[in-house]
C-alpha atoms as a PDB file:
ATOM      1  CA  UNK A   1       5.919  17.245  -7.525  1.00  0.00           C
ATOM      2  CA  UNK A   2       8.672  15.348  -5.130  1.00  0.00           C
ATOM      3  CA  UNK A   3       8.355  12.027  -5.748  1.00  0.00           C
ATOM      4  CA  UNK A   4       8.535   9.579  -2.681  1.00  0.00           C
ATOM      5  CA  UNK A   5      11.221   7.762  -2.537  1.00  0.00           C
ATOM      6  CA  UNK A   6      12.412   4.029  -2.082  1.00  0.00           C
ATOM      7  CA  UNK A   7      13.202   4.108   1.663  1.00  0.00           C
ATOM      8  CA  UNK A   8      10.121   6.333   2.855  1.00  0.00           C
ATOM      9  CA  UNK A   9       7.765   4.042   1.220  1.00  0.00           C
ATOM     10  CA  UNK A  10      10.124   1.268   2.736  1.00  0.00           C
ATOM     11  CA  UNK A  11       9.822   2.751   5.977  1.00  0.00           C
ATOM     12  CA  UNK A  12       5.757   3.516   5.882  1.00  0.00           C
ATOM     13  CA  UNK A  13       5.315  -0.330   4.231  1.00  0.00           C
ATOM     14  CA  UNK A  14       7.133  -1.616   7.830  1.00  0.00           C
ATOM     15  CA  UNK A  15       4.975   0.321   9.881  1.00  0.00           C
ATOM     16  CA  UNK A  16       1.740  -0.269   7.943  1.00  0.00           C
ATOM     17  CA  UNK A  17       2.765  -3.998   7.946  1.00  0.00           C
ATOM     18  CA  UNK A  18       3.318  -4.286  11.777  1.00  0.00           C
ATOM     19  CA  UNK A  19      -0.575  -2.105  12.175  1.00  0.00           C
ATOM     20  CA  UNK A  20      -2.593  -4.534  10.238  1.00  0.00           C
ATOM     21  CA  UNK A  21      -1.249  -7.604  12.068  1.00  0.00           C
ATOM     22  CA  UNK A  22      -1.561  -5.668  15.168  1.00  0.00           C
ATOM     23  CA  UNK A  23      -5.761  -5.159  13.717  1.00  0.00           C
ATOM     24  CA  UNK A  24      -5.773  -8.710  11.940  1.00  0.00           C
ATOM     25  CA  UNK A  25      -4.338 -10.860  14.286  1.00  0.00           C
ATOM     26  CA  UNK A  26      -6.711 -10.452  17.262  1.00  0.00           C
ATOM     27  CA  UNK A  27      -9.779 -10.212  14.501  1.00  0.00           C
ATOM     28  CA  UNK A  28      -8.572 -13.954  13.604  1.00  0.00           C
ATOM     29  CA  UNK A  29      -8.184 -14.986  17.093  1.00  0.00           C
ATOM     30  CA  UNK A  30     -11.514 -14.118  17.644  1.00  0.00           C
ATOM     31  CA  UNK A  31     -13.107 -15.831  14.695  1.00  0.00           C
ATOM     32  CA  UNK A  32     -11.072 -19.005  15.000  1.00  0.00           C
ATOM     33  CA  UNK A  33     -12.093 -19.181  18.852  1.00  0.00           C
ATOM     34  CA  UNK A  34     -15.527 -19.031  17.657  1.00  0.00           C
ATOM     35  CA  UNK A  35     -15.051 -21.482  14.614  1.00  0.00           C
ATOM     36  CA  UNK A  36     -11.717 -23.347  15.737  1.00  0.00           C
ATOM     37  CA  UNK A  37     -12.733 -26.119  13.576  1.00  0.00           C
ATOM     38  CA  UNK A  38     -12.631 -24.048  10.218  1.00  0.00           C
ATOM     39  CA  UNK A  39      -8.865 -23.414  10.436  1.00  0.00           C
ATOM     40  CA  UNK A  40      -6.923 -23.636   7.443  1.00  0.00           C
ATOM     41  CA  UNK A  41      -4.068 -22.450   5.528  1.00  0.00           C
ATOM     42  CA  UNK A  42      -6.475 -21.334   2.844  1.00  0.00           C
ATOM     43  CA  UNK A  43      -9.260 -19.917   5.180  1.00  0.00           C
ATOM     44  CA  UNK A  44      -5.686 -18.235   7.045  1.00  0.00           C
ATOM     45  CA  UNK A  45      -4.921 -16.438   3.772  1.00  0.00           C
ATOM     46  CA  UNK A  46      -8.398 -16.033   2.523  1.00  0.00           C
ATOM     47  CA  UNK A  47      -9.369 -13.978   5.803  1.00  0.00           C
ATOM     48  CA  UNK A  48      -6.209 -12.515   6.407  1.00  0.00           C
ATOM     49  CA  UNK A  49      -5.838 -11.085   2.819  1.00  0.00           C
ATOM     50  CA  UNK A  50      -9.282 -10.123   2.232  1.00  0.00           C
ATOM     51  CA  UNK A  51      -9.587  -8.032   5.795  1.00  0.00           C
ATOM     52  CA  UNK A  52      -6.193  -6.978   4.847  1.00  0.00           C
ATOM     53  CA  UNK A  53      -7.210  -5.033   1.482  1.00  0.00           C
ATOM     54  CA  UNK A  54     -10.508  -3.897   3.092  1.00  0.00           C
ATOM     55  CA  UNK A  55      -8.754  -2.140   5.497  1.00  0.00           C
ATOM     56  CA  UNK A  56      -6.064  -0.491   3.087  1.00  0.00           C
ATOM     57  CA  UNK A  57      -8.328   0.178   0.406  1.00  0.00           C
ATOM     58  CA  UNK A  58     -10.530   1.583   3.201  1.00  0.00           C
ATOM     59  CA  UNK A  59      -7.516   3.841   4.449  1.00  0.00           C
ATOM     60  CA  UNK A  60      -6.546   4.971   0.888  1.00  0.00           C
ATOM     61  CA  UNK A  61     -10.149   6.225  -0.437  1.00  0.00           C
ATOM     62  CA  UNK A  62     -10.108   8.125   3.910  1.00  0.00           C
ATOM     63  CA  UNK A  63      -6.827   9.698   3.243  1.00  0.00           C
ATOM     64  CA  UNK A  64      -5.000   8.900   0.449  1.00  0.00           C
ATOM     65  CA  UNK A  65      -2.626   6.967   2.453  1.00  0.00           C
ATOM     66  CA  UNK A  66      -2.060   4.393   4.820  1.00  0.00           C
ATOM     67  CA  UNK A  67      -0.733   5.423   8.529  1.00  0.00           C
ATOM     68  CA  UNK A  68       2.128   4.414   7.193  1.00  0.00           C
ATOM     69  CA  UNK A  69       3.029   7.041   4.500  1.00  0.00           C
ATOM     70  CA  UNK A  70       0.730   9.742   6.373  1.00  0.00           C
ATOM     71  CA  UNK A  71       3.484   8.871   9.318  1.00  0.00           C
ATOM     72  CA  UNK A  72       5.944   9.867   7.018  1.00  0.00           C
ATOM     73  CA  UNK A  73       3.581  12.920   5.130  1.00  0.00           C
ATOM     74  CA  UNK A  74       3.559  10.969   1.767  1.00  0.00           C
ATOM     75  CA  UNK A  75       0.271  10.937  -0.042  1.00  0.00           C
ATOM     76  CA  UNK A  76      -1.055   8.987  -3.029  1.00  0.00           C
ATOM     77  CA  UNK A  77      -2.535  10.828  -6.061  1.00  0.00           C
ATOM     78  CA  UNK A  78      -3.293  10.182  -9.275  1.00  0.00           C
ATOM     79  CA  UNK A  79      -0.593  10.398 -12.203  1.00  0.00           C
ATOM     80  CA  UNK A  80      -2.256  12.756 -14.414  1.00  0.00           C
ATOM     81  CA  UNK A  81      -4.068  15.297 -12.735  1.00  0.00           C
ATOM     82  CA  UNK A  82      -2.420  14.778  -9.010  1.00  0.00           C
ATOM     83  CA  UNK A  83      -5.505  14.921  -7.525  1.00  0.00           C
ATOM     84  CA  UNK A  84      -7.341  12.125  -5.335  1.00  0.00           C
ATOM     85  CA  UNK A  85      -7.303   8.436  -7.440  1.00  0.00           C
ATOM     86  CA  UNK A  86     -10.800   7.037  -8.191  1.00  0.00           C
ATOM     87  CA  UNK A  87     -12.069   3.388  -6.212  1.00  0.00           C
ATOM     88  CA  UNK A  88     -11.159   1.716  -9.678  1.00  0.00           C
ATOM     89  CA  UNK A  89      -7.395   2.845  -9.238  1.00  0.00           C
ATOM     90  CA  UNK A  90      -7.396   2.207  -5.695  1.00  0.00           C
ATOM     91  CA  UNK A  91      -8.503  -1.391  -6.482  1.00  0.00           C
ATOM     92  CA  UNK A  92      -6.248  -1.654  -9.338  1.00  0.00           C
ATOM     93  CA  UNK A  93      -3.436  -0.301  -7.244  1.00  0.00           C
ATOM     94  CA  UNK A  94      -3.615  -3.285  -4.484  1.00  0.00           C
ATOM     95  CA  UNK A  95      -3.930  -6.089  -6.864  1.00  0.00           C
ATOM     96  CA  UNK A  96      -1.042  -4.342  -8.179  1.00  0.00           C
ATOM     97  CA  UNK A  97       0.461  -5.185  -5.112  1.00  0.00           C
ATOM     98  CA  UNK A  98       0.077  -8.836  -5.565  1.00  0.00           C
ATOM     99  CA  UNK A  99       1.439  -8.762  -8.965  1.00  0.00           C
ATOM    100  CA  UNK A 100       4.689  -6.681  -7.376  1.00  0.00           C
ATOM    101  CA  UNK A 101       5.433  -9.350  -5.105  1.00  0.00           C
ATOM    102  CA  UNK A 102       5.422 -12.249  -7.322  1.00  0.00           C
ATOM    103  CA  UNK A 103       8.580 -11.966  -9.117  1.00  0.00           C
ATOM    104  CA  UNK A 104      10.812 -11.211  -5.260  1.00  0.00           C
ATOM    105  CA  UNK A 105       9.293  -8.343  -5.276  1.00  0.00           C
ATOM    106  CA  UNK A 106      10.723  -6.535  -8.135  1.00  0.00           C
ATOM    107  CA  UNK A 107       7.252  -4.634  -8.282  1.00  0.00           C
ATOM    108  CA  UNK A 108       8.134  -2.588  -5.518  1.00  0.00           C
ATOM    109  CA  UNK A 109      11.993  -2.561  -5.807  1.00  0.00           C
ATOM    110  CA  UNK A 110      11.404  -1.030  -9.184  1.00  0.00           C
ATOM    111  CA  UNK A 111      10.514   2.169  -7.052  1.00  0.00           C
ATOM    112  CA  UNK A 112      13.977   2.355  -6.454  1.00  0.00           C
ATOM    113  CA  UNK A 113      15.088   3.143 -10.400  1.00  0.00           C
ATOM    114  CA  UNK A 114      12.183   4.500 -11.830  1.00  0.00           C
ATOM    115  CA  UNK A 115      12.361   8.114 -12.827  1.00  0.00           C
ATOM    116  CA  UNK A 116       8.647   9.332 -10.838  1.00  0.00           C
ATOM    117  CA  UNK A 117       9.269   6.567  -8.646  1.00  0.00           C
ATOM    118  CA  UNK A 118       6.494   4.318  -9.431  1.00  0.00           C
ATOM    119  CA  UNK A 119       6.385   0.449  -8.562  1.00  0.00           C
ATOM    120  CA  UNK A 120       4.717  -1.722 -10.669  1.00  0.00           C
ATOM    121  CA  UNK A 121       0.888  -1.584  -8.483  1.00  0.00           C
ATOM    122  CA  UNK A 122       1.564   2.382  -9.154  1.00  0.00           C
ATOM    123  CA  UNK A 123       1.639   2.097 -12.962  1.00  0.00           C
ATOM    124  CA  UNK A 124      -1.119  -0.610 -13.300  1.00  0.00           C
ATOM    125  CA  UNK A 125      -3.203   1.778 -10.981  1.00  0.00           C
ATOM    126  CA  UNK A 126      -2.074   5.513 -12.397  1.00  0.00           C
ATOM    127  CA  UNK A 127      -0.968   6.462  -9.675  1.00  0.00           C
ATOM    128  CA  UNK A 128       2.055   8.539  -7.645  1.00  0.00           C
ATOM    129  CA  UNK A 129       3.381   8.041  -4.250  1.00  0.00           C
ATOM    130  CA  UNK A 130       4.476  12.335  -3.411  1.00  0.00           C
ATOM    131  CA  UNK A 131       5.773  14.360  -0.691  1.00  0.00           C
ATOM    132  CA  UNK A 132       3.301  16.896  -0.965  1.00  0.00           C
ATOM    133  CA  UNK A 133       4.690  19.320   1.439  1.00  0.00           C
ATOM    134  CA  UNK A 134       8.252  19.149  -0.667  1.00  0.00           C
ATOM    135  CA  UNK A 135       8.111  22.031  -3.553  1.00  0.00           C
ATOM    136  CA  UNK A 136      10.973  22.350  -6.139  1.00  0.00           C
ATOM    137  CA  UNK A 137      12.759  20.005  -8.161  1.00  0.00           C
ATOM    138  CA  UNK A 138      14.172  17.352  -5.816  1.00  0.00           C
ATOM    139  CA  UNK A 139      13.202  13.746  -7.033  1.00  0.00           C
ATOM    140  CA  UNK A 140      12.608  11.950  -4.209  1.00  0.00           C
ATOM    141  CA  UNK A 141      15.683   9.736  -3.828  1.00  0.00           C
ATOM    142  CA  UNK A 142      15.149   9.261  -0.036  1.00  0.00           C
END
C-alpha cells in the first residue's frame, strides 16, 4: 500500500476546510436570520461542529473520503484488512480529530513521522489514509 503522505492530506484538509464553510456558513446564515436571537458562541460551535461532522462522516461512509483527498485520489481504509472502515471507526476517526488538535495539533503533524503515516484520529479509529492507485514500495512521503 502507498501511504498518503503529510502534504497531500495537508493539501485535501485546505480544500475540505474552505468546502464546509462554503456549505456551513450560508446554512448558519439562514438559521440565525430565522432565530437571530439564539446567537451564541456556544450555539456558533455547537451548530457549526455538529453539521460539520455530519457532513464528513456523511462523505466518508459515501466514498471513503472527503472531496478533499478524492481531489487528490487518496482514500481511507481500514488498517487491517484495507478494505472500507465500519460507522464505529468512522466515528472514532473524527473524534479523533478533536483529540489531534488539542495538543497544536500534534495529532495530525504526527502524520508527518509515522512509519504508515497515521495521525493520531487514524490510530484511535484503525484506520489508513492510501494512494490507492500508487503500487510498489514508495511510502508516501509527499
Amino acid at each position: 500500500m502507498a501511504y498518503a503522505g503529510f502534504w497531500v492530506r495537508t493539501a485535501a484538509s485546505l480544500v475540505d476546510s474552505v468546502l464546509i464553510s462554503l456549505i456551513t456558513g450560508p446554512f448558519l446564515l439562514l438559521f440565525y436570520g430565522l432565530f437571530f436571537q439564539l446567537r451564541s458562541a456556544t450555539a456558533d460551535l455547537v451548530i457549526g461542529t455538529v453539521l460539520s461532522a455530519l457532513l464528513v462522516i456523511l462523505f466518508w461512509r459515501w466514498k471513503q473520503g472527503t472531496p478533499g483527498k478524492l481531489l487528490f485520489r487518496l482514500r481511507i481504509v481500514d488498517a487491517r484488512s484495507g478494505g472500507e472502515p465500519s460507522l464505529r471507526q468512522w466515528c472514532l476517526r473524527y473524534l479523533g480529530y478533536v483529540l489531534s488538535t488539542l495538543p497544536l495539533l500534534l495529532g495530525f503533524l504526527w502524520v508527518a513521522w509515522d512509519p504508515r503515516r497515521q495521525g493520531w484520529h487514524d490510530k484511535i479509529a484503525g484506520t489508513l489514509v492510501i494512494h490507492p492507485a500508487a503500487r510498489g514500495t514508495r511510502q508516501g512521503r509527499s
